[in-house]
PDB file of N, CA and C in Angstrom:
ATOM      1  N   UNK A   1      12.627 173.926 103.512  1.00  0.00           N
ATOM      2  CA  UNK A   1      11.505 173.586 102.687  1.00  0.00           C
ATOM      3  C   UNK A   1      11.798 174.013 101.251  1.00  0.00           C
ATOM      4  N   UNK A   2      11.379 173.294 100.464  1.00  0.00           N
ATOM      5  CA  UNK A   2      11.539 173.191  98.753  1.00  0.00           C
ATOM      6  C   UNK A   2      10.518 173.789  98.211  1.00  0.00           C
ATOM      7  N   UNK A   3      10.260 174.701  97.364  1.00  0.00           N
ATOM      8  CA  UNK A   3       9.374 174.884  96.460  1.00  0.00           C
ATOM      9  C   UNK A   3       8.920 174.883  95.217  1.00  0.00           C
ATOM     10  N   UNK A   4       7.887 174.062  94.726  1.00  0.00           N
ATOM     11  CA  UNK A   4       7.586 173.223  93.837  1.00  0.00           C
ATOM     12  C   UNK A   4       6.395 173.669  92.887  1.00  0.00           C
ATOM     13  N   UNK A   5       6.736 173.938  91.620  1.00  0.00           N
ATOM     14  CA  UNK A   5       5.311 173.502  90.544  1.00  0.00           C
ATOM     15  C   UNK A   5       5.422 173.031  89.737  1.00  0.00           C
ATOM     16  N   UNK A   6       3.857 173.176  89.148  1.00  0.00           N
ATOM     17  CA  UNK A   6       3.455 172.732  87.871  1.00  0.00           C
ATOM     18  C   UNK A   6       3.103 173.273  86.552  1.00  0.00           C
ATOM     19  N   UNK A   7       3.774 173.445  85.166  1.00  0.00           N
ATOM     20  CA  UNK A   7       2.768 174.127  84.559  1.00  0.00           C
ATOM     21  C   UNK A   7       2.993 173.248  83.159  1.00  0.00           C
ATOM     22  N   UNK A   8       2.169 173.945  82.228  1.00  0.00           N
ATOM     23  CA  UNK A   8       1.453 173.788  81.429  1.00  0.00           C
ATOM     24  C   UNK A   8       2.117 174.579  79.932  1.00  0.00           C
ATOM     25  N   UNK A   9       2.929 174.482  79.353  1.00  0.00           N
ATOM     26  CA  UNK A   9       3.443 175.257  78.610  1.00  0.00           C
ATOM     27  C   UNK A   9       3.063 175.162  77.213  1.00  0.00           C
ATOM     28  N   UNK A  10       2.405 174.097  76.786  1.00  0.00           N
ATOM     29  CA  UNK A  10       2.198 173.950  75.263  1.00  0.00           C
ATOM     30  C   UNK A  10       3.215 174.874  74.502  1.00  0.00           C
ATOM     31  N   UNK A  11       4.140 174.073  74.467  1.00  0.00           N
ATOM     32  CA  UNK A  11       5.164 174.481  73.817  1.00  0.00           C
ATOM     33  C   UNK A  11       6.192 175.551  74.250  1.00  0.00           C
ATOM     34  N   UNK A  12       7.516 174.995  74.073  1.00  0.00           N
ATOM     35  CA  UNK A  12       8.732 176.104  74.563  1.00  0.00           C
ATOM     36  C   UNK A  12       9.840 176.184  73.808  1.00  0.00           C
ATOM     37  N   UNK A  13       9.561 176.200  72.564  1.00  0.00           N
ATOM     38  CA  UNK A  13      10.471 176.474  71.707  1.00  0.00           C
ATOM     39  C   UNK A  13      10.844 177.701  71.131  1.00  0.00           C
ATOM     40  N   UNK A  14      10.069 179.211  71.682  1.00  0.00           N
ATOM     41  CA  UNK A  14      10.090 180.592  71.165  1.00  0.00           C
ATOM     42  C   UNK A  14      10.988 180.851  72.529  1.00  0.00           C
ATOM     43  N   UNK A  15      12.313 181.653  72.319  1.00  0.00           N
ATOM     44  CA  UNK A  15      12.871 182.633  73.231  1.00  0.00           C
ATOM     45  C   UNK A  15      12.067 182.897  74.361  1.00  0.00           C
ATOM     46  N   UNK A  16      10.843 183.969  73.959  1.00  0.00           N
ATOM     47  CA  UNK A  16      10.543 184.474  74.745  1.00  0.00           C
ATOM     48  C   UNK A  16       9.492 183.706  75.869  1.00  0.00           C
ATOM     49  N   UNK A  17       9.082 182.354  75.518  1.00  0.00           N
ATOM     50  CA  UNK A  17       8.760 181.717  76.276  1.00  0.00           C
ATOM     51  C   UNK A  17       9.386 180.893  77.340  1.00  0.00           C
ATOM     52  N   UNK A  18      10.769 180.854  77.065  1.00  0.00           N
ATOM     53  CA  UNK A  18      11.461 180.530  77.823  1.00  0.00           C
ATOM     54  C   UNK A  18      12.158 181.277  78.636  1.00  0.00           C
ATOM     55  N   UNK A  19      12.379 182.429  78.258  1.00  0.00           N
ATOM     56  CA  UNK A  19      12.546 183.830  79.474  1.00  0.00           C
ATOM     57  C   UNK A  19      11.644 184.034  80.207  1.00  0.00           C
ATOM     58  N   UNK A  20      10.234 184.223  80.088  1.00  0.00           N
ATOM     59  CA  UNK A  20       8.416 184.060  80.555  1.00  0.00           C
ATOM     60  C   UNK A  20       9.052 182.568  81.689  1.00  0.00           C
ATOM     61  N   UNK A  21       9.252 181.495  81.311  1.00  0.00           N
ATOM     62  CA  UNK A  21       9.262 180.557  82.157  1.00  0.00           C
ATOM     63  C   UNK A  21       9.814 180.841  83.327  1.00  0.00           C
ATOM     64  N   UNK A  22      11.165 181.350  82.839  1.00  0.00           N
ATOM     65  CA  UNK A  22      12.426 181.914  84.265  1.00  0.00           C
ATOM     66  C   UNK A  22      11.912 182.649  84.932  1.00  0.00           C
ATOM     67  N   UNK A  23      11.438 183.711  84.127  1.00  0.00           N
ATOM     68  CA  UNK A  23      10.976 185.108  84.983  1.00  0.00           C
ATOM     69  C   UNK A  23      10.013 184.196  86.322  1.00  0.00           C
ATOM     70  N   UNK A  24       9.061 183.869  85.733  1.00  0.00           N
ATOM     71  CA  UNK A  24       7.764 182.874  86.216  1.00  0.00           C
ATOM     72  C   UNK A  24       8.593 182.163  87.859  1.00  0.00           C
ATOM     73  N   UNK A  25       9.613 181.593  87.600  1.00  0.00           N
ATOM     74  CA  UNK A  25      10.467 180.589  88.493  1.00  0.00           C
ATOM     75  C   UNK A  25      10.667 181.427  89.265  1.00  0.00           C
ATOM     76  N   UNK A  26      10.867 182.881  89.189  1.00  0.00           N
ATOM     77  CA  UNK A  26      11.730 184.046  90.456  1.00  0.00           C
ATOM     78  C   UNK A  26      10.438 184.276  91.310  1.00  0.00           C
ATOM     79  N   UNK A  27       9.584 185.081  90.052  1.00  0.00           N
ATOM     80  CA  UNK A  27       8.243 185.317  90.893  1.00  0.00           C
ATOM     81  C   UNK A  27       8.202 185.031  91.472  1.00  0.00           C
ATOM     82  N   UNK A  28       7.873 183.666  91.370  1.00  0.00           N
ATOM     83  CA  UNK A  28       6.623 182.244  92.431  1.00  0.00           C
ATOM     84  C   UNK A  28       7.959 181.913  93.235  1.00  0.00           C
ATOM     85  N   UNK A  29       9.121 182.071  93.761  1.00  0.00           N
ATOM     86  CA  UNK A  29      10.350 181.860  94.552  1.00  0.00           C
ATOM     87  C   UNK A  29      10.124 180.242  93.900  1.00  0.00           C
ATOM     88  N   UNK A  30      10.272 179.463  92.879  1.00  0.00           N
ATOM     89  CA  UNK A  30      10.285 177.977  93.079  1.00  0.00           C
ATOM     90  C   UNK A  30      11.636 177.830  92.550  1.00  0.00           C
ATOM     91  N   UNK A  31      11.893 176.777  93.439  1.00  0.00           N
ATOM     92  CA  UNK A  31      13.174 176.507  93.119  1.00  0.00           C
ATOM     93  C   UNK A  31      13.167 174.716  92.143  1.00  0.00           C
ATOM     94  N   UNK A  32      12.304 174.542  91.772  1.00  0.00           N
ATOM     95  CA  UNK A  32      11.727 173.320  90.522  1.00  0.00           C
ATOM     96  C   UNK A  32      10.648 173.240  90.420  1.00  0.00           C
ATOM     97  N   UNK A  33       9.907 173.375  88.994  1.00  0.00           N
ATOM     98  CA  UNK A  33       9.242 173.270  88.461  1.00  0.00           C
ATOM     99  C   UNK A  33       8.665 172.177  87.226  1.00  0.00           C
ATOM    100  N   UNK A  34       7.799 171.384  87.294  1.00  0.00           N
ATOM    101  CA  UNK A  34       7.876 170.223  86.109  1.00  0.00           C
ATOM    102  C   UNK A  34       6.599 170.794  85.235  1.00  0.00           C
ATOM    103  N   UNK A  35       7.513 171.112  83.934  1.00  0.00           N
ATOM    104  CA  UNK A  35       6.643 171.098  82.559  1.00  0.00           C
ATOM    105  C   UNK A  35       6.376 170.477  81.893  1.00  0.00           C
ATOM    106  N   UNK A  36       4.819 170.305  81.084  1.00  0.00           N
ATOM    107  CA  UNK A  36       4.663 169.560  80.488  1.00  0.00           C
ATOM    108  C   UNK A  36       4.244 170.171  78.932  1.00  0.00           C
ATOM    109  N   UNK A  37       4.314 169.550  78.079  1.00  0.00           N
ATOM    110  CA  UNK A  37       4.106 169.933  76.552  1.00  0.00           C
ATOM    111  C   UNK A  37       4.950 171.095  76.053  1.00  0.00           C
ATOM    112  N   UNK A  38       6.047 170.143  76.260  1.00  0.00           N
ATOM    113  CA  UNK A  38       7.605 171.648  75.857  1.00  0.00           C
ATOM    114  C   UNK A  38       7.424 171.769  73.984  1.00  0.00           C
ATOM    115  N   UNK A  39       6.922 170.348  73.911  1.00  0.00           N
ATOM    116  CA  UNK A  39       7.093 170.197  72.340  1.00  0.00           C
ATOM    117  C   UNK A  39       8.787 169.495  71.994  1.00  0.00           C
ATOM    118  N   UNK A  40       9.509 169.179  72.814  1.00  0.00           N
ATOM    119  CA  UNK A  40      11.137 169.342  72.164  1.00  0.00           C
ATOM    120  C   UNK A  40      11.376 167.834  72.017  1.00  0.00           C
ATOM    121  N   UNK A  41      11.754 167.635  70.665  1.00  0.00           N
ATOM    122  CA  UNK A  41      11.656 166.060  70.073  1.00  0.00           C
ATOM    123  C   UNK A  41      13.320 165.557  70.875  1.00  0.00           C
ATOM    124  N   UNK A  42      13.967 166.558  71.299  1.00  0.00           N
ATOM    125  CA  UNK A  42      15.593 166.217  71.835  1.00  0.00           C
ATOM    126  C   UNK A  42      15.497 166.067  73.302  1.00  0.00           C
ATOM    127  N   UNK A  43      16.284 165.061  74.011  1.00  0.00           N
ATOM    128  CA  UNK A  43      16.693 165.272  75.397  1.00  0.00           C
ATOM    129  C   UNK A  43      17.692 165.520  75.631  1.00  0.00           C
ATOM    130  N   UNK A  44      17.785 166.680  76.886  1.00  0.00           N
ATOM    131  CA  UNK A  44      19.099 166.929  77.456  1.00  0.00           C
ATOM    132  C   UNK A  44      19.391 167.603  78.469  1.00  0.00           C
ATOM    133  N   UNK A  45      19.998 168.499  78.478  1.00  0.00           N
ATOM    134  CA  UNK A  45      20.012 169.673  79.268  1.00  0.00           C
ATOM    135  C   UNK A  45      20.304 170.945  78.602  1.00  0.00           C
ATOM    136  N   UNK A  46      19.636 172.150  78.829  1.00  0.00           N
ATOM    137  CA  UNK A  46      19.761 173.053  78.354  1.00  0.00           C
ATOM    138  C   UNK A  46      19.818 174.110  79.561  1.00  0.00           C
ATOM    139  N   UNK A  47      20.408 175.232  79.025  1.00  0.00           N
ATOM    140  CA  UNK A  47      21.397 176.528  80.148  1.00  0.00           C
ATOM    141  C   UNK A  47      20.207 177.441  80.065  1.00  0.00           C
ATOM    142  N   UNK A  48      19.312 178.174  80.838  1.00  0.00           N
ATOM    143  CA  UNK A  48      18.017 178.686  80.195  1.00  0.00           C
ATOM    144  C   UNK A  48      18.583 180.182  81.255  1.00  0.00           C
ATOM    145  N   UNK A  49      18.287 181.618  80.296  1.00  0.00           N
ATOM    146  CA  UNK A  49      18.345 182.694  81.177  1.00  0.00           C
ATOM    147  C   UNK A  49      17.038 183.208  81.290  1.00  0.00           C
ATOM    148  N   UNK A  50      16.946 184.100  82.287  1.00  0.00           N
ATOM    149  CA  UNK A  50      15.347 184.957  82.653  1.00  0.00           C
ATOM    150  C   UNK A  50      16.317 186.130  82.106  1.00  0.00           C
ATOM    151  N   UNK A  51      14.841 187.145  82.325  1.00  0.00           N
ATOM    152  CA  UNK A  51      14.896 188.361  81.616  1.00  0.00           C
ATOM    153  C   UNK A  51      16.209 189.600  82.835  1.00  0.00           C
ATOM    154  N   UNK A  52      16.177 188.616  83.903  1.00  0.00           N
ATOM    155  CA  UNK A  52      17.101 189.684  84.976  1.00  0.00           C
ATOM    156  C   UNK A  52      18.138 189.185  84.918  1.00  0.00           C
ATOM    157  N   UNK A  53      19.199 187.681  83.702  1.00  0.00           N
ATOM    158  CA  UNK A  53      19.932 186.964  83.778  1.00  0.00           C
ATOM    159  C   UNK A  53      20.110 186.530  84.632  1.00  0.00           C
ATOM    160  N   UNK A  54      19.025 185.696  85.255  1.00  0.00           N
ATOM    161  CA  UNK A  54      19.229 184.717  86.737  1.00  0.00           C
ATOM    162  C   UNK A  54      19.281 183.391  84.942  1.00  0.00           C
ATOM    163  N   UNK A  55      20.273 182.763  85.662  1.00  0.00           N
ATOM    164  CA  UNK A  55      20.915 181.474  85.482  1.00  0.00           C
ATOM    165  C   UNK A  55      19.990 180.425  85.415  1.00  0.00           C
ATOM    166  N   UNK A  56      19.029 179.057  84.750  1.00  0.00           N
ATOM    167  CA  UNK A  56      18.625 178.240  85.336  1.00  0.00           C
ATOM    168  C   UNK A  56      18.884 176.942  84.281  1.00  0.00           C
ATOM    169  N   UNK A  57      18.406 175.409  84.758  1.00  0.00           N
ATOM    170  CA  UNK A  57      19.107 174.676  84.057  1.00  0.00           C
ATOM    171  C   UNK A  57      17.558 173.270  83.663  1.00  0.00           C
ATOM    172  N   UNK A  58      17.725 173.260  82.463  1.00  0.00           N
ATOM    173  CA  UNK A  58      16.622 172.664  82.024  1.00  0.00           C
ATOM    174  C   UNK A  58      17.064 170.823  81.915  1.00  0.00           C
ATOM    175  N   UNK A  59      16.237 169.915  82.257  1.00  0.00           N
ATOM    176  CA  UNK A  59      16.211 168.972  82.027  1.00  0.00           C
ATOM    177  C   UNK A  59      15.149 168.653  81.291  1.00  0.00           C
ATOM    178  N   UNK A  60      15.491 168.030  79.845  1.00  0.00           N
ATOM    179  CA  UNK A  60      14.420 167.174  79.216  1.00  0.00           C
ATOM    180  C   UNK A  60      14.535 165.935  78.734  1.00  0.00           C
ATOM    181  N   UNK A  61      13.353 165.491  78.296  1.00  0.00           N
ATOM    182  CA  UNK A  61      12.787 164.335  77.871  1.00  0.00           C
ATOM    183  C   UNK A  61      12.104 164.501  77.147  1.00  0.00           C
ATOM    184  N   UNK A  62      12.410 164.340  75.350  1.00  0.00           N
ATOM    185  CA  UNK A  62      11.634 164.569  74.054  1.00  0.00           C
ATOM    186  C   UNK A  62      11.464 162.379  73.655  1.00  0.00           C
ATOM    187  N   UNK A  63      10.303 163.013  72.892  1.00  0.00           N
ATOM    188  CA  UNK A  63      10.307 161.736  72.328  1.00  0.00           C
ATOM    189  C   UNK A  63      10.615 161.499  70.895  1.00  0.00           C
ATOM    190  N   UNK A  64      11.324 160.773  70.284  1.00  0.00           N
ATOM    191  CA  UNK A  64      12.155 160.945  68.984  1.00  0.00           C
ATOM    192  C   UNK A  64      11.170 160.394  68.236  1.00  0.00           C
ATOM    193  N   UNK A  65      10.575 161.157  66.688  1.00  0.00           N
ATOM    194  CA  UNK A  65       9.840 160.484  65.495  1.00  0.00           C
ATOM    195  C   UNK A  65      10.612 159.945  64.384  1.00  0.00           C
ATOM    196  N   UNK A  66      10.251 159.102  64.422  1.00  0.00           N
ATOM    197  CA  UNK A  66      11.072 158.267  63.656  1.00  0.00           C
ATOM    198  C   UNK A  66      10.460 158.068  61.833  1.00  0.00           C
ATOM    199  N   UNK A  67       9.368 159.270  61.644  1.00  0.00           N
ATOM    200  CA  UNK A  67       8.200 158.817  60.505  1.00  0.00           C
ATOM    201  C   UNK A  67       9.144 160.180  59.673  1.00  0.00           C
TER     202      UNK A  67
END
């Protein structure tokens, strides 16, 4: 069995919100999680560490402004 959430991040562009995220991922044992409102105008993949250097790997989808 897989374990799965959801959250809510309004924004993940500060360090420490993205260590907060990882940490968050060990807690709750999930092994994927889908965020929404990262804020990040780029897609890709990004290498993301928690605060105990557990390893994790970000997939996104920004939308590009073109104004």
């Amino acid at each position: 069995m897989c374990n799965i959430g959801t959250l809510n991040v309004r924004g993940l562009n500060c360090d420490l919100k993205v260590r907060q995220l990882c940490t968050d991922l060990e807690t709750y044992k999930l092994e994927f999680i889908a965020i929404q409102e990262t804020h990040r105008s780029e897609t890709g993949l990004s290498s993301l560490e928690s605060i105990k250097q557990r390893k994790n790997r970000l997939f996104h989808s920004g939308e590009i402004n073109n104004n």
